[in-house]
Structures are given as structure tokens and as C-alpha cells.
N, C-alpha and C. Protein backbone atom coordinates (compact mmCIF):
# COMPACT_ATOMS: atom_id res chain seq x y z
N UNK A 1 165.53 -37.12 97.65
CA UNK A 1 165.46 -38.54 97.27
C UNK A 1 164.91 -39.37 98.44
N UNK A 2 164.01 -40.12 97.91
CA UNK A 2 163.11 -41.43 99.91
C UNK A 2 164.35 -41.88 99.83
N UNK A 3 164.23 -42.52 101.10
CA UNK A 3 165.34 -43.08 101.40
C UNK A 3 165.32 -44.90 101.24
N UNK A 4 165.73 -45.05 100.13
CA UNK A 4 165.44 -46.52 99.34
C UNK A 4 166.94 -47.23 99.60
N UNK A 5 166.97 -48.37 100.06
CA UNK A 5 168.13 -49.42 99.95
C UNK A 5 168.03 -49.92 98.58
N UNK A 6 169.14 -50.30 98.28
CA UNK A 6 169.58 -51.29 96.97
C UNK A 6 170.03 -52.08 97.16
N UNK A 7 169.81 -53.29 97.31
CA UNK A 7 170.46 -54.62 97.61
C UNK A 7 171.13 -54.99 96.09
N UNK A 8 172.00 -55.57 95.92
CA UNK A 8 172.87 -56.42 94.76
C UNK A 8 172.91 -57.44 95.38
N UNK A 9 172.42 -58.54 94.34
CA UNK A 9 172.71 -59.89 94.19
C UNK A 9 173.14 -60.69 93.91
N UNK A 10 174.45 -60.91 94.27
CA UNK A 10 175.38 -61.59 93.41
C UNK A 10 176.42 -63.07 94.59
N UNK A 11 175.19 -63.91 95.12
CA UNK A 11 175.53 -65.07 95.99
C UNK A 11 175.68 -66.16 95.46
N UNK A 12 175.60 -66.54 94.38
CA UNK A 12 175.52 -67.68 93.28
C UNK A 12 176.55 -68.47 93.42
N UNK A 13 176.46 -69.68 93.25
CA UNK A 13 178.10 -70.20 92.46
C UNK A 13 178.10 -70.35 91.26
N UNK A 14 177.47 -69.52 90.34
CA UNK A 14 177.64 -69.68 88.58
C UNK A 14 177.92 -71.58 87.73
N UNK A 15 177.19 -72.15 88.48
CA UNK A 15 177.32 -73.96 88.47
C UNK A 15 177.59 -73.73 86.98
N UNK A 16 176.82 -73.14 86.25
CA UNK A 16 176.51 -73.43 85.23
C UNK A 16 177.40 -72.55 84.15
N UNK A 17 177.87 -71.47 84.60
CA UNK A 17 179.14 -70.61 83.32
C UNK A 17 180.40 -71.79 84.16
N UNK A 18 180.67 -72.43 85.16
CA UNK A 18 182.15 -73.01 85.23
C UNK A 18 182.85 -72.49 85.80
N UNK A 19 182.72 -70.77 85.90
CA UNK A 19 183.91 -69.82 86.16
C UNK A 19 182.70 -68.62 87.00
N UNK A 20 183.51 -68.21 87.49
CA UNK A 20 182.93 -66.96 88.43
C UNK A 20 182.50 -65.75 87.94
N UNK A 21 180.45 -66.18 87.99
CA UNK A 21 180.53 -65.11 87.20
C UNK A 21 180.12 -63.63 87.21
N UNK A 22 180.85 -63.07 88.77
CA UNK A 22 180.88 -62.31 89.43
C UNK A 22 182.04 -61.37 89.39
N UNK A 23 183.08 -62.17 87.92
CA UNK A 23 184.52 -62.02 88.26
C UNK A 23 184.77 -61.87 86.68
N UNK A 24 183.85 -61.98 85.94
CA UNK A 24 184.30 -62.07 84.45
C UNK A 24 184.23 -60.65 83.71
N UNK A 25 185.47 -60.74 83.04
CA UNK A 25 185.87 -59.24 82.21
C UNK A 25 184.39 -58.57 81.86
N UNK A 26 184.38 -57.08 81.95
CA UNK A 26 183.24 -56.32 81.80
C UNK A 26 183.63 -54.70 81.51
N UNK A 27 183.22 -54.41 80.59
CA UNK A 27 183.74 -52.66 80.02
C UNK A 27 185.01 -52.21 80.79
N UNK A 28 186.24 -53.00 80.92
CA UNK A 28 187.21 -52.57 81.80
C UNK A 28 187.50 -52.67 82.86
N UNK A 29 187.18 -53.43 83.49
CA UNK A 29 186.64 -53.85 85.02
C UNK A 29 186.26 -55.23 84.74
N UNK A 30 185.25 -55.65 85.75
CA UNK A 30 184.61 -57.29 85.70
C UNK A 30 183.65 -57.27 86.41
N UNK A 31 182.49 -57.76 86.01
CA UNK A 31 180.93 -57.37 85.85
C UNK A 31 180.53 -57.22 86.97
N UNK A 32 180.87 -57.56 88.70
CA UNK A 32 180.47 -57.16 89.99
C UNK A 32 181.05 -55.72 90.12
N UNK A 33 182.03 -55.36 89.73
CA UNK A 33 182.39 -53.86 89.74
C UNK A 33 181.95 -53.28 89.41
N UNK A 34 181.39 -53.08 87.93
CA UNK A 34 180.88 -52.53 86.94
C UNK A 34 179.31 -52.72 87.68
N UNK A 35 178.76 -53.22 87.82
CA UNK A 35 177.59 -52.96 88.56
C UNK A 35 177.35 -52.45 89.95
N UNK A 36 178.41 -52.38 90.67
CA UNK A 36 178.23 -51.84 92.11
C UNK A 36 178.54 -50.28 91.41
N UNK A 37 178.93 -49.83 90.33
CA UNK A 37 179.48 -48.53 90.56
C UNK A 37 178.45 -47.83 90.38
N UNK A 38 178.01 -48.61 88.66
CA UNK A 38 176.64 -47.98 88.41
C UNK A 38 175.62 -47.74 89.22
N UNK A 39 175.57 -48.45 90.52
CA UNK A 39 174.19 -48.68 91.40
C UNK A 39 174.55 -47.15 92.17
N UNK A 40 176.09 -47.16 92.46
CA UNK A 40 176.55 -46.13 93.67
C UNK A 40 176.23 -44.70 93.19
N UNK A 41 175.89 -44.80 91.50
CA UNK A 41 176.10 -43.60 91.10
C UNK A 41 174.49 -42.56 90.91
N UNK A 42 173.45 -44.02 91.09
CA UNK A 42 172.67 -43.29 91.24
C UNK A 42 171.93 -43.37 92.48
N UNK A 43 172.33 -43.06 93.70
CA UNK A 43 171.69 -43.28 95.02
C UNK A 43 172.73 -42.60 95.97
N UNK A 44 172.36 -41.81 97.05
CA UNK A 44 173.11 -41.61 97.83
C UNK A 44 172.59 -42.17 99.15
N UNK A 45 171.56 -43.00 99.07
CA UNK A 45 171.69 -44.20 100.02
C UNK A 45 172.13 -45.55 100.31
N UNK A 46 171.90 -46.53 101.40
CA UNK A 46 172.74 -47.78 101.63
C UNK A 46 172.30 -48.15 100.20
N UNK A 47 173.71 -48.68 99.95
CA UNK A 47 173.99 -49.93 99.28
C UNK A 47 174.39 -51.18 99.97
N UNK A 48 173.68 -52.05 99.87
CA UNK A 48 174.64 -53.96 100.54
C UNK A 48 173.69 -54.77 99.44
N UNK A 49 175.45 -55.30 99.21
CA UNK A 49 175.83 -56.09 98.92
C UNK A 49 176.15 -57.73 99.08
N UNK A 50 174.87 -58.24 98.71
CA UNK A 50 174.76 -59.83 99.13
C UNK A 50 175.45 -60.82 98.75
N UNK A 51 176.55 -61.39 98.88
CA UNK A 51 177.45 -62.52 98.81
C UNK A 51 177.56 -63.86 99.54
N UNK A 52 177.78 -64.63 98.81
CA UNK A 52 178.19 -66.05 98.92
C UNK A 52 178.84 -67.02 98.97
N UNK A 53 178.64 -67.78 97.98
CA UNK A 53 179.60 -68.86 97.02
C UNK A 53 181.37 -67.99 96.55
N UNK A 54 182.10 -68.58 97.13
CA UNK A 54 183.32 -67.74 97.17
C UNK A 54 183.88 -66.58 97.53
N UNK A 55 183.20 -66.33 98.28
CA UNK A 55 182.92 -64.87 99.16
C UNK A 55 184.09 -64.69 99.36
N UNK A 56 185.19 -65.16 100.12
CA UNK A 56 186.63 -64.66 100.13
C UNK A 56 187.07 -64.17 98.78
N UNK A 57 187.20 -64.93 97.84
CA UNK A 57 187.87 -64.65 96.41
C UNK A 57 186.74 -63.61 96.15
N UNK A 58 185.64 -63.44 95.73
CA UNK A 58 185.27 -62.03 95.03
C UNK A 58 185.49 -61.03 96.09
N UNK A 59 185.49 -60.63 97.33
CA UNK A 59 185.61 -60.01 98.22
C UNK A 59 186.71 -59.43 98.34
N UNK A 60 187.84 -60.36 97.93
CA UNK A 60 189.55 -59.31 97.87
C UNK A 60 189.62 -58.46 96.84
N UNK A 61 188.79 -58.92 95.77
CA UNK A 61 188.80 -58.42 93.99
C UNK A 61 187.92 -56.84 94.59
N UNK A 62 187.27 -56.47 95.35
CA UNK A 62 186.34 -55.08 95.51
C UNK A 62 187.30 -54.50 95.88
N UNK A 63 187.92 -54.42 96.60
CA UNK A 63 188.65 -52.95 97.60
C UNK A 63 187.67 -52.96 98.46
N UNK A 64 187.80 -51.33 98.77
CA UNK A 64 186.90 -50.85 99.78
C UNK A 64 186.32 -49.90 99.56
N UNK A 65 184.91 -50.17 98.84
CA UNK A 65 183.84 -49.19 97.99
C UNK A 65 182.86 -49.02 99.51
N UNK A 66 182.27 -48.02 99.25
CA UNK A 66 181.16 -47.57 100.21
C UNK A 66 179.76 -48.59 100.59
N UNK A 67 180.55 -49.63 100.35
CA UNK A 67 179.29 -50.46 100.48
C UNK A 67 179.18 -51.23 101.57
N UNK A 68 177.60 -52.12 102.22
CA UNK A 68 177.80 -53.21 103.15
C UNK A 68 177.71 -53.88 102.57
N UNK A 69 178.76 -55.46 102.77
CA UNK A 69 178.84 -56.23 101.94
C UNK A 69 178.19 -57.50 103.17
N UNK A 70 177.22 -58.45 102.49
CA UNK A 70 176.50 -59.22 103.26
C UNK A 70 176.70 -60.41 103.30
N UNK A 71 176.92 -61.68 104.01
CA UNK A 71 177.14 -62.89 103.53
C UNK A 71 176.08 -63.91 103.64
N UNK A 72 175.22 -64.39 102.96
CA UNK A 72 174.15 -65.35 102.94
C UNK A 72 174.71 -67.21 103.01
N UNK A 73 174.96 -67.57 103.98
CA UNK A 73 176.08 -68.61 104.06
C UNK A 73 175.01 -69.85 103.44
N UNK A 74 174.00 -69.53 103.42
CA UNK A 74 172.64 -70.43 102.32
C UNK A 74 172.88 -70.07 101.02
N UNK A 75 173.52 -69.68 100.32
CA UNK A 75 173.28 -68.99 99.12
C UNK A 75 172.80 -70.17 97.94
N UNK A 76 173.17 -71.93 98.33
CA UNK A 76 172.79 -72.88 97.94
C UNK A 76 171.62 -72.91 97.98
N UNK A 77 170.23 -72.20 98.76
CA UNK A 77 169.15 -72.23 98.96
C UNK A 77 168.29 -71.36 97.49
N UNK A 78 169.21 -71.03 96.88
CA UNK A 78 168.80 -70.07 96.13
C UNK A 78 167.87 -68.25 96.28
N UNK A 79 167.70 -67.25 95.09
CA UNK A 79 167.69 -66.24 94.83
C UNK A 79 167.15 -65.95 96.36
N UNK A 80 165.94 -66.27 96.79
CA UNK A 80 165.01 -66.12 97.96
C UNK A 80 166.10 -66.03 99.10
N UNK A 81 166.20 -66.81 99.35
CA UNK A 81 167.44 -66.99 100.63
C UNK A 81 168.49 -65.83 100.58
N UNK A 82 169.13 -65.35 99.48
CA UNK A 82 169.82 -64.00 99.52
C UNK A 82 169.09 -62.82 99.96
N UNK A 83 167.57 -62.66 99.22
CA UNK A 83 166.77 -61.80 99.18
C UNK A 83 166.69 -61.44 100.85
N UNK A 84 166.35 -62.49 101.42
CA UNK A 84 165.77 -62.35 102.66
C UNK A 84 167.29 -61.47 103.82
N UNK A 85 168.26 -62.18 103.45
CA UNK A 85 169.50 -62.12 104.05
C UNK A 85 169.67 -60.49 104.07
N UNK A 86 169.56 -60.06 102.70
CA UNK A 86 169.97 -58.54 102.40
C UNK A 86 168.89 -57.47 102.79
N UNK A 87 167.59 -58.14 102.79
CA UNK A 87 166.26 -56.98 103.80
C UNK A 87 166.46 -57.04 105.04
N UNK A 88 166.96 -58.33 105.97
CA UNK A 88 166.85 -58.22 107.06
C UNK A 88 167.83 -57.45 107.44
N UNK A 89 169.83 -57.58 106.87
CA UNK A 89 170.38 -56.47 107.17
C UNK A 89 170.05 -55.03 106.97
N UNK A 90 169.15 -54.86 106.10
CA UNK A 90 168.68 -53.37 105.28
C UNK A 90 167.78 -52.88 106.66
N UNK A 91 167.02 -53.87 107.33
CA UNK A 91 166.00 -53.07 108.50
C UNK A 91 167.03 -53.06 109.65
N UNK A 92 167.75 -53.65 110.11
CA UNK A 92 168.89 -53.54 111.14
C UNK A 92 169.08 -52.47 112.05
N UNK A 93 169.31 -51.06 110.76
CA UNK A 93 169.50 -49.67 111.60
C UNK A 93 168.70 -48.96 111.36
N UNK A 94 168.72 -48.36 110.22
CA UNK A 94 167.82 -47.06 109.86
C UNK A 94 166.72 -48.06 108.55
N UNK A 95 165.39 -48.03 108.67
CA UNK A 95 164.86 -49.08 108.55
C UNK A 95 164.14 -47.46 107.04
N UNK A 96 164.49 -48.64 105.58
CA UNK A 96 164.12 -47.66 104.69
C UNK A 96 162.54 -47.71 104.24
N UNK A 97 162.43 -46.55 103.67
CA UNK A 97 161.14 -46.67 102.85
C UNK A 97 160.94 -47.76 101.98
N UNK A 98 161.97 -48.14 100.90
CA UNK A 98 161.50 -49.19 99.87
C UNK A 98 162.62 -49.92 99.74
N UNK A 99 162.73 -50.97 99.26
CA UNK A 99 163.43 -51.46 98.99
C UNK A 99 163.86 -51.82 97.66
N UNK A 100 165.16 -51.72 96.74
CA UNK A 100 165.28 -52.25 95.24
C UNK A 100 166.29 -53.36 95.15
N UNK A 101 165.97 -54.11 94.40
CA UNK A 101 166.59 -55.36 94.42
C UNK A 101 167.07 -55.48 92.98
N UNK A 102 168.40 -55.89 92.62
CA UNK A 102 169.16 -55.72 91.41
C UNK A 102 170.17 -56.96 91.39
N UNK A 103 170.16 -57.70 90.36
CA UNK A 103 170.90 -58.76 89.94
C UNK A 103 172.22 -58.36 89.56
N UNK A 104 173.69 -58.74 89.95
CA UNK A 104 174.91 -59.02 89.10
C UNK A 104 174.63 -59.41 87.59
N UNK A 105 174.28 -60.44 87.12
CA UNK A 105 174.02 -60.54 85.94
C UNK A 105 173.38 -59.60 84.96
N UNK A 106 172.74 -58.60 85.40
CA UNK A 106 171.93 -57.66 84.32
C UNK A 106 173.02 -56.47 83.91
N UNK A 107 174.15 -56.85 83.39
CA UNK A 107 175.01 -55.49 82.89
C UNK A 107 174.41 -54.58 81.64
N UNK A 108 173.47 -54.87 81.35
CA UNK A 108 172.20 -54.06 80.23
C UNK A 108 171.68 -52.64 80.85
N UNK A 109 171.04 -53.23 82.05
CA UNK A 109 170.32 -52.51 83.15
C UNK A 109 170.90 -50.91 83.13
N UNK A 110 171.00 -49.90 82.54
CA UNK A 110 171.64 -48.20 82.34
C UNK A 110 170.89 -47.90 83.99
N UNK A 111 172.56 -46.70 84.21
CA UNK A 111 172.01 -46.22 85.08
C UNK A 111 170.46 -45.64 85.49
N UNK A 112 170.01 -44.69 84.30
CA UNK A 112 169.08 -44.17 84.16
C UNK A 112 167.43 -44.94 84.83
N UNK A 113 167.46 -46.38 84.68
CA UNK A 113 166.62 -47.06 84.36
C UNK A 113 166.54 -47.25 85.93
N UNK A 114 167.59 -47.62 86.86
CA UNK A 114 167.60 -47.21 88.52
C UNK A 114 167.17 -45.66 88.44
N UNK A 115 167.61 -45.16 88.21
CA UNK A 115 167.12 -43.34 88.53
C UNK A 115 165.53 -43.75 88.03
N UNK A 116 165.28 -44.30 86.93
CA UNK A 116 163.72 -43.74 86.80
C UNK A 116 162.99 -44.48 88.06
N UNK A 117 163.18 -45.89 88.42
CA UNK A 117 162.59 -46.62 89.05
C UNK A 117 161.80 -45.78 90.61
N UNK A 118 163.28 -44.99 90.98
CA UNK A 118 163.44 -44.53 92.42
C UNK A 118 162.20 -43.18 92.07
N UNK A 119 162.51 -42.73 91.00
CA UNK A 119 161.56 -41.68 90.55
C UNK A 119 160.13 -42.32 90.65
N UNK A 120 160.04 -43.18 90.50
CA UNK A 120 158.14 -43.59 90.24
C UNK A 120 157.86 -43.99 91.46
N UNK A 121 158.62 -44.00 92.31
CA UNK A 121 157.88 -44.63 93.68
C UNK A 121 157.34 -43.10 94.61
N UNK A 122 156.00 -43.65 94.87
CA UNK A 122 155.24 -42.48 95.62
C UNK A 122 155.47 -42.28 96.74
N UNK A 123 156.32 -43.28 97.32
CA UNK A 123 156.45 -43.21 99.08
C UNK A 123 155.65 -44.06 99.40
N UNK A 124 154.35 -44.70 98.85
CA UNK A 124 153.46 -45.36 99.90
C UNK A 124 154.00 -46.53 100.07
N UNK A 125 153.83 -47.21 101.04
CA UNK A 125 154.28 -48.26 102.01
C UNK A 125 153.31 -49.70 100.64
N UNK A 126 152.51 -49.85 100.11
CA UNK A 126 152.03 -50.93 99.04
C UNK A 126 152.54 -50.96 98.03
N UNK A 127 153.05 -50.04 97.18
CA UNK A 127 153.45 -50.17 95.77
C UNK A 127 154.77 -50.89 95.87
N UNK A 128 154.83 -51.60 94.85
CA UNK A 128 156.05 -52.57 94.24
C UNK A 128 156.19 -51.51 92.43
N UNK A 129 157.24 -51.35 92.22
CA UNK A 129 157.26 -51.42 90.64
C UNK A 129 158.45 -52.74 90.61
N UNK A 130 158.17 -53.00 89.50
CA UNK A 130 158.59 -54.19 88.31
C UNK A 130 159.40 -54.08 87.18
N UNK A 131 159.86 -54.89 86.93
CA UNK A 131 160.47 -54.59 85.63
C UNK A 131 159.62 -55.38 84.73
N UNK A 132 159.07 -54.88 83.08
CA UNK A 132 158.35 -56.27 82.20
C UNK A 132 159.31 -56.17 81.31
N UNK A 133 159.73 -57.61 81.51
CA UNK A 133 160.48 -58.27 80.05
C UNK A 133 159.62 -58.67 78.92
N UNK A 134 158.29 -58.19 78.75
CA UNK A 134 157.47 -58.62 77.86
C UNK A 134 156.77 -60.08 78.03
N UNK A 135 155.46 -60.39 77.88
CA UNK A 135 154.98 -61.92 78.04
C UNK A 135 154.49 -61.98 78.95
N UNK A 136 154.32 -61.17 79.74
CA UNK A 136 153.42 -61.21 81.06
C UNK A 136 154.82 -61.43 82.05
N UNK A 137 156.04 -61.28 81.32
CA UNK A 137 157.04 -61.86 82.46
C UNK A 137 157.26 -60.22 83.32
N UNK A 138 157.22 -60.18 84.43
CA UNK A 138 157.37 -59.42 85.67
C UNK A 138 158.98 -59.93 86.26
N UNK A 139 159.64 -59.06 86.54
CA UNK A 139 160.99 -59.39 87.68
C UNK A 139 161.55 -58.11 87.81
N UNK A 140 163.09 -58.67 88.34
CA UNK A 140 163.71 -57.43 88.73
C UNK A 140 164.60 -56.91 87.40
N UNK A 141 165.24 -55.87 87.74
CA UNK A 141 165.06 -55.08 88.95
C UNK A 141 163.91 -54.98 89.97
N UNK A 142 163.42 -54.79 90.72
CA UNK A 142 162.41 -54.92 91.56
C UNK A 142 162.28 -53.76 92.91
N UNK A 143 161.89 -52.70 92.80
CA UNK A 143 161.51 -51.64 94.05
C UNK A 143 159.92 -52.45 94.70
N UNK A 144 160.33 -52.58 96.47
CA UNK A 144 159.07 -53.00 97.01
C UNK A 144 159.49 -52.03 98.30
N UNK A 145 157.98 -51.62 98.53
CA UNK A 145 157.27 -50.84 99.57
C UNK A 145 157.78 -51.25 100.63
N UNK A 146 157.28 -50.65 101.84
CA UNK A 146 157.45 -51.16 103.33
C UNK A 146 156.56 -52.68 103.65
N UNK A 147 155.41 -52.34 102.87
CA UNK A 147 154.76 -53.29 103.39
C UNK A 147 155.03 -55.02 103.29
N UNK A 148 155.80 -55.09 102.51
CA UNK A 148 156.30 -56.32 101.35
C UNK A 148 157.85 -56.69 102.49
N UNK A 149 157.93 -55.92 103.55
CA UNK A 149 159.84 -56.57 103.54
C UNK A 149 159.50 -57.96 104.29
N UNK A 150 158.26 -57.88 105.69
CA UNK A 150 158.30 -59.01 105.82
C UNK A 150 158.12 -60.13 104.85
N UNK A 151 157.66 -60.09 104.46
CA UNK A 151 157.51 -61.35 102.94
C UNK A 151 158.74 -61.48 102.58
N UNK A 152 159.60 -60.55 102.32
CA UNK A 152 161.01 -60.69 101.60
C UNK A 152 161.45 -61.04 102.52
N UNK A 153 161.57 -61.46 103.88
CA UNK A 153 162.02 -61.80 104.53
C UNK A 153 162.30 -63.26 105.09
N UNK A 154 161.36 -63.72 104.41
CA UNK A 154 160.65 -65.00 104.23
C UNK A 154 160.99 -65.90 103.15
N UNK A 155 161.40 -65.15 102.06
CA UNK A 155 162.00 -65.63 101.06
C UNK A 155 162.66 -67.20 100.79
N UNK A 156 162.54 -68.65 100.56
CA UNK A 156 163.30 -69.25 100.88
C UNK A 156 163.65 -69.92 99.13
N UNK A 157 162.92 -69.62 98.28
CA UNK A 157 162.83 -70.64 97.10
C UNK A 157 164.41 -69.75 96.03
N UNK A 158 164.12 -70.51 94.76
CA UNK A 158 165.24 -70.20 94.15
C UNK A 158 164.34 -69.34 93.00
N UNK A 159 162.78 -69.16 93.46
CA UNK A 159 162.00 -68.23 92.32
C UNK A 159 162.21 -66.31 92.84
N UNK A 160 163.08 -66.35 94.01
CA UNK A 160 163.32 -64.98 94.68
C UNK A 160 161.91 -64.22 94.56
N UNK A 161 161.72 -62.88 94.48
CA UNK A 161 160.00 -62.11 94.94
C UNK A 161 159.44 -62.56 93.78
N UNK A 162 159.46 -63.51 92.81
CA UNK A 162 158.60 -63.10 92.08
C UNK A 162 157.13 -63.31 92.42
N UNK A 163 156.83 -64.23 93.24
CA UNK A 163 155.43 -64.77 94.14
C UNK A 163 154.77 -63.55 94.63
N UNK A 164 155.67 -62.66 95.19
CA UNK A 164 155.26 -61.62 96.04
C UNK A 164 154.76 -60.06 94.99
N UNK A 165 155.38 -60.11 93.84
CA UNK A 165 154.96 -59.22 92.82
C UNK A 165 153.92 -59.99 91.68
N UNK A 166 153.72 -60.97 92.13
CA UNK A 166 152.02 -61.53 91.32
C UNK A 166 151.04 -61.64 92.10
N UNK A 167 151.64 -62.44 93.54
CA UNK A 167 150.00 -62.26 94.60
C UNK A 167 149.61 -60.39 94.88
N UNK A 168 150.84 -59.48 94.37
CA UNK A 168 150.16 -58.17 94.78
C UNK A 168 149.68 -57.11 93.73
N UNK A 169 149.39 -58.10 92.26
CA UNK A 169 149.65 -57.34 90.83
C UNK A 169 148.92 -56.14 91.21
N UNK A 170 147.86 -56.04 92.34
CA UNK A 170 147.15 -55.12 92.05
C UNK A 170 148.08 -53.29 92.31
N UNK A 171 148.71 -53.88 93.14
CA UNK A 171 149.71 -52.73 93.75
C UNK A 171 150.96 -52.37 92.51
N UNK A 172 150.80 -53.73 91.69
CA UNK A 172 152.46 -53.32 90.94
C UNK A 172 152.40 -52.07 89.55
N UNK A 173 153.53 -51.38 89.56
CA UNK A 173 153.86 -50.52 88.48
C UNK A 173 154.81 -51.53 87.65
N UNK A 174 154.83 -50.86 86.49
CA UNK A 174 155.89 -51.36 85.56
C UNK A 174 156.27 -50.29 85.03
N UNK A 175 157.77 -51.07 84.59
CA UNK A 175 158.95 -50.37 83.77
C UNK A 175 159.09 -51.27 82.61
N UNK A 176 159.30 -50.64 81.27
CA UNK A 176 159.50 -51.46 79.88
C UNK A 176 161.21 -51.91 80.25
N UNK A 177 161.21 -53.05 80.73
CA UNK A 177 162.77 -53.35 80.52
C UNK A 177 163.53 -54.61 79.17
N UNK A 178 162.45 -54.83 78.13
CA UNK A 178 162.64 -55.41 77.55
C UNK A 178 163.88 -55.62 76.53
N UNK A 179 164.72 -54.07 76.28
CA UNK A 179 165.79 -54.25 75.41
C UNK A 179 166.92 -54.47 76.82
N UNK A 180 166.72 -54.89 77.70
CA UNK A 180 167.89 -54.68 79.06
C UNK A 180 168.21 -56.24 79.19
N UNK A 181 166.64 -57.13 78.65
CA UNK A 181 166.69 -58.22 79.37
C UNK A 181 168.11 -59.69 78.48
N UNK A 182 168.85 -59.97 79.28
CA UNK A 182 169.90 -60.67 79.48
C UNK A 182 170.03 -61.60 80.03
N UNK A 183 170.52 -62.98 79.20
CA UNK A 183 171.07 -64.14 79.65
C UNK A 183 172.20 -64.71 79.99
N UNK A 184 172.38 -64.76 81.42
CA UNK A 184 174.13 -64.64 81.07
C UNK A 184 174.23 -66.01 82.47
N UNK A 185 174.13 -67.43 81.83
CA UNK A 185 174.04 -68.93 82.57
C UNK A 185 175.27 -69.05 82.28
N UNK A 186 175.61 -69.26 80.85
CA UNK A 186 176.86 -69.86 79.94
C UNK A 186 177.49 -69.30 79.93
N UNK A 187 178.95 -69.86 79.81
CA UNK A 187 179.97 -69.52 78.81
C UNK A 187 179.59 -68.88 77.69
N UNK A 188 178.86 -69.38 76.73
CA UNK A 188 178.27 -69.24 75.40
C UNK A 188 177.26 -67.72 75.85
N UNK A 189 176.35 -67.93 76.64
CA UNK A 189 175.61 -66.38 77.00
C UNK A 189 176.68 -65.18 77.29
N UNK A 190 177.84 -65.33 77.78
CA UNK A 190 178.52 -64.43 78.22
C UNK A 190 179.56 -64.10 76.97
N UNK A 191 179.95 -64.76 76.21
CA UNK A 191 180.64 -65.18 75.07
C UNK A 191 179.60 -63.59 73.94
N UNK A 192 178.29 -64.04 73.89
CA UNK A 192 177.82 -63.65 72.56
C UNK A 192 177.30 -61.75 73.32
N UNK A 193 177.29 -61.70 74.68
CA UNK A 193 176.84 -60.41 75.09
C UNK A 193 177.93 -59.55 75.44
N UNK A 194 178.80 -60.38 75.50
CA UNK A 194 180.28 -59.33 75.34
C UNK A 194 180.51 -59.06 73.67
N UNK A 195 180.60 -59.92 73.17
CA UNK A 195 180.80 -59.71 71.72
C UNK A 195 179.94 -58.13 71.16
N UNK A 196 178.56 -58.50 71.90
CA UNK A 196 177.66 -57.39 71.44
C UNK A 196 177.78 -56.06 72.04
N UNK A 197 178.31 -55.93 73.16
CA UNK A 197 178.45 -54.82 73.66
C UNK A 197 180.02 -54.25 73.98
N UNK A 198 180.56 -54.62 73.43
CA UNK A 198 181.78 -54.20 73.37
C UNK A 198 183.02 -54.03 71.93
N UNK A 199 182.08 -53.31 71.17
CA UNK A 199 182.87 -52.80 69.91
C UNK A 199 184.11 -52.11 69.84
């Protein structure tokens, strides 16, 4: 397996669900769990973990999983500002081949779909793959090359890489992630995708 970091993103203050939504019930667990496990299960490299907005309170709720957990004390700066926070700890020690970048909010996202990602990357230091939600829309999940961390590093807006996977379309792969893609702002978004996935 290259040796690829996975950053998780989950620095937000959820302004907009009211409630923490880093912390809300999820297949038995609550949806930051449920996504750090899945990530752990397919990688036996670093995982860190980018945090924020209430960082004490979700931080007691983990235990002590194998992860680095990161604190972006900007996390008000939005997606970019985490991004940058979690590459620069990722080059720190052992400085990886690629980097993948994965949202808290996407509980759709199957393990498998990380396993294929890590699978399509060639090693070269240019390629980005993508995720397409259909429409020309490009995002993450998101695997980027060596060549891309300074840029991610740089990161400051609340549009996170997506700038950096259109100025380089020529380099990007895609993944069909269209039945994965998930809205989860609201109460009401979180309301109707639990309903659906939990029979």
C-alpha cells in the first residue's frame, strides 16, 4: 500500500443543524465515530484528525483510537483553513506520497470507495483523483499528489481544494460518487438520511 495520509474533517461549528454535528446518533455510535472507524479500516497509514469548534466536548466523546487528532483554532476561517492545518501536520514527520481528504458529514461514503480511491493512485507526485457528484461537480473525497500539498497548504477560503482540482483538471481522475452524495446542514437533512438508512 503508498504510503497515503487521510485527513478527516470535521472543524465546523454545525451553525446551521443547531446541535453538534460531529456528535449526532449514527448506525450505533455517532457519525465522527462511525467515520473514523471506517477510514481506520481501510489504511494502515496516519490517520489525523482535524478539529475545532468544540474540540474539548467532541474530543472526550473519542477515547483513544489510533489517531492524530489536530486542532485548527481558525476553523471559523472555513473548509481551507482546516485543509491546510491537517497537510502541514501530515508533512511534519514522515512526509507521505498523497494525500486524501474526507469529510465527517459523508456517512454514504462505503469503505470500499476509500480502498478503490488509494487503488487508482499511480504514485506520481501530479495526479489528484476526485470524487464526481455528477454536473461537472468535482469534490471530495479528494486524493492529491505530492505536488499539490503546498497549495493545500495555502488553503484559506471556505471553498476548501476545490480551486486546486479545477486549475489542475488536466491531472484529475474521477470516481462515480454520485449515489454517496449527501446533505447533511439541517436538522431536517439529518432527520430524512437517518430515516433512509437506518431500517
Amino acid at each position: 500500500m503508498p504510503n497515503i495520509t487521510h485527513i478527516i474533517l470535521a472543524a465546523g461549528s454545525s451553525s446551521r443543524m443547531g446541535k453538534l454535528k460531529q456528535l449526532l446518533p449514527w448506525k450505533g455510535t455517532f457519525l465522527l465515530d462511525y467515520v473514523i472507524d471506517k477510514v481506520m479500516k481501510t489504511t494502515n497509514n496516519r490517520v489525523i484528525l482535524v478539529l475545532g469548534s468544540n474540540y474539548d466536548q467532541i474530543k472526550t466523546k473519542l477515547g483513544n483510537k489510533a489517531i492524530d487528532i489536530v486542532i485548527n483554532e481558525e476553523w471559523d476561517k472555513g473548509l481551507g483553513a482546516s485543509i491546510a492545518k491537517g497537510v502541514s501536520a501530515a508533512l511534519k514527520d514522515n512526509k507521505p506520497e498523497a494525500i486524501l481528504t474526507s469529510l465527517v458529514d459523508q456517512p454514504l461514503i462505503p469503505e470500499n470507495y476509500f480502498t478503490e480511491m488509494i487503488s487508482a493512485f499511480k504514485g506520481t507526485p501530479e495526479q489528484i483523483i476526485a470524487s464526481d457528484y455528477g454536473h461537472d461537480k468535482l469534490g471530495v473525497p479528494a486524493l492529491f499528489g505530492a505536488n499539490y500539498f503546498n497549495d493545500l497548504m495555502t488553503l484559506q477560503t471556505d471553498k476548501g481544494a476545490k480551486s486546486i482540482i479545477l486549475k489542475n483538471r488536466i491531472h484529475v481522475d474521477t470516481i462515480n460518487a454520485k449515489e454517496f452524495l449527501s446533505d447533511l446542514d439541517t436538522t431536517e437533512d439529518y432527520q430524512k438520511l437517518y430515516a433512509a438508512n437506518h431500517q
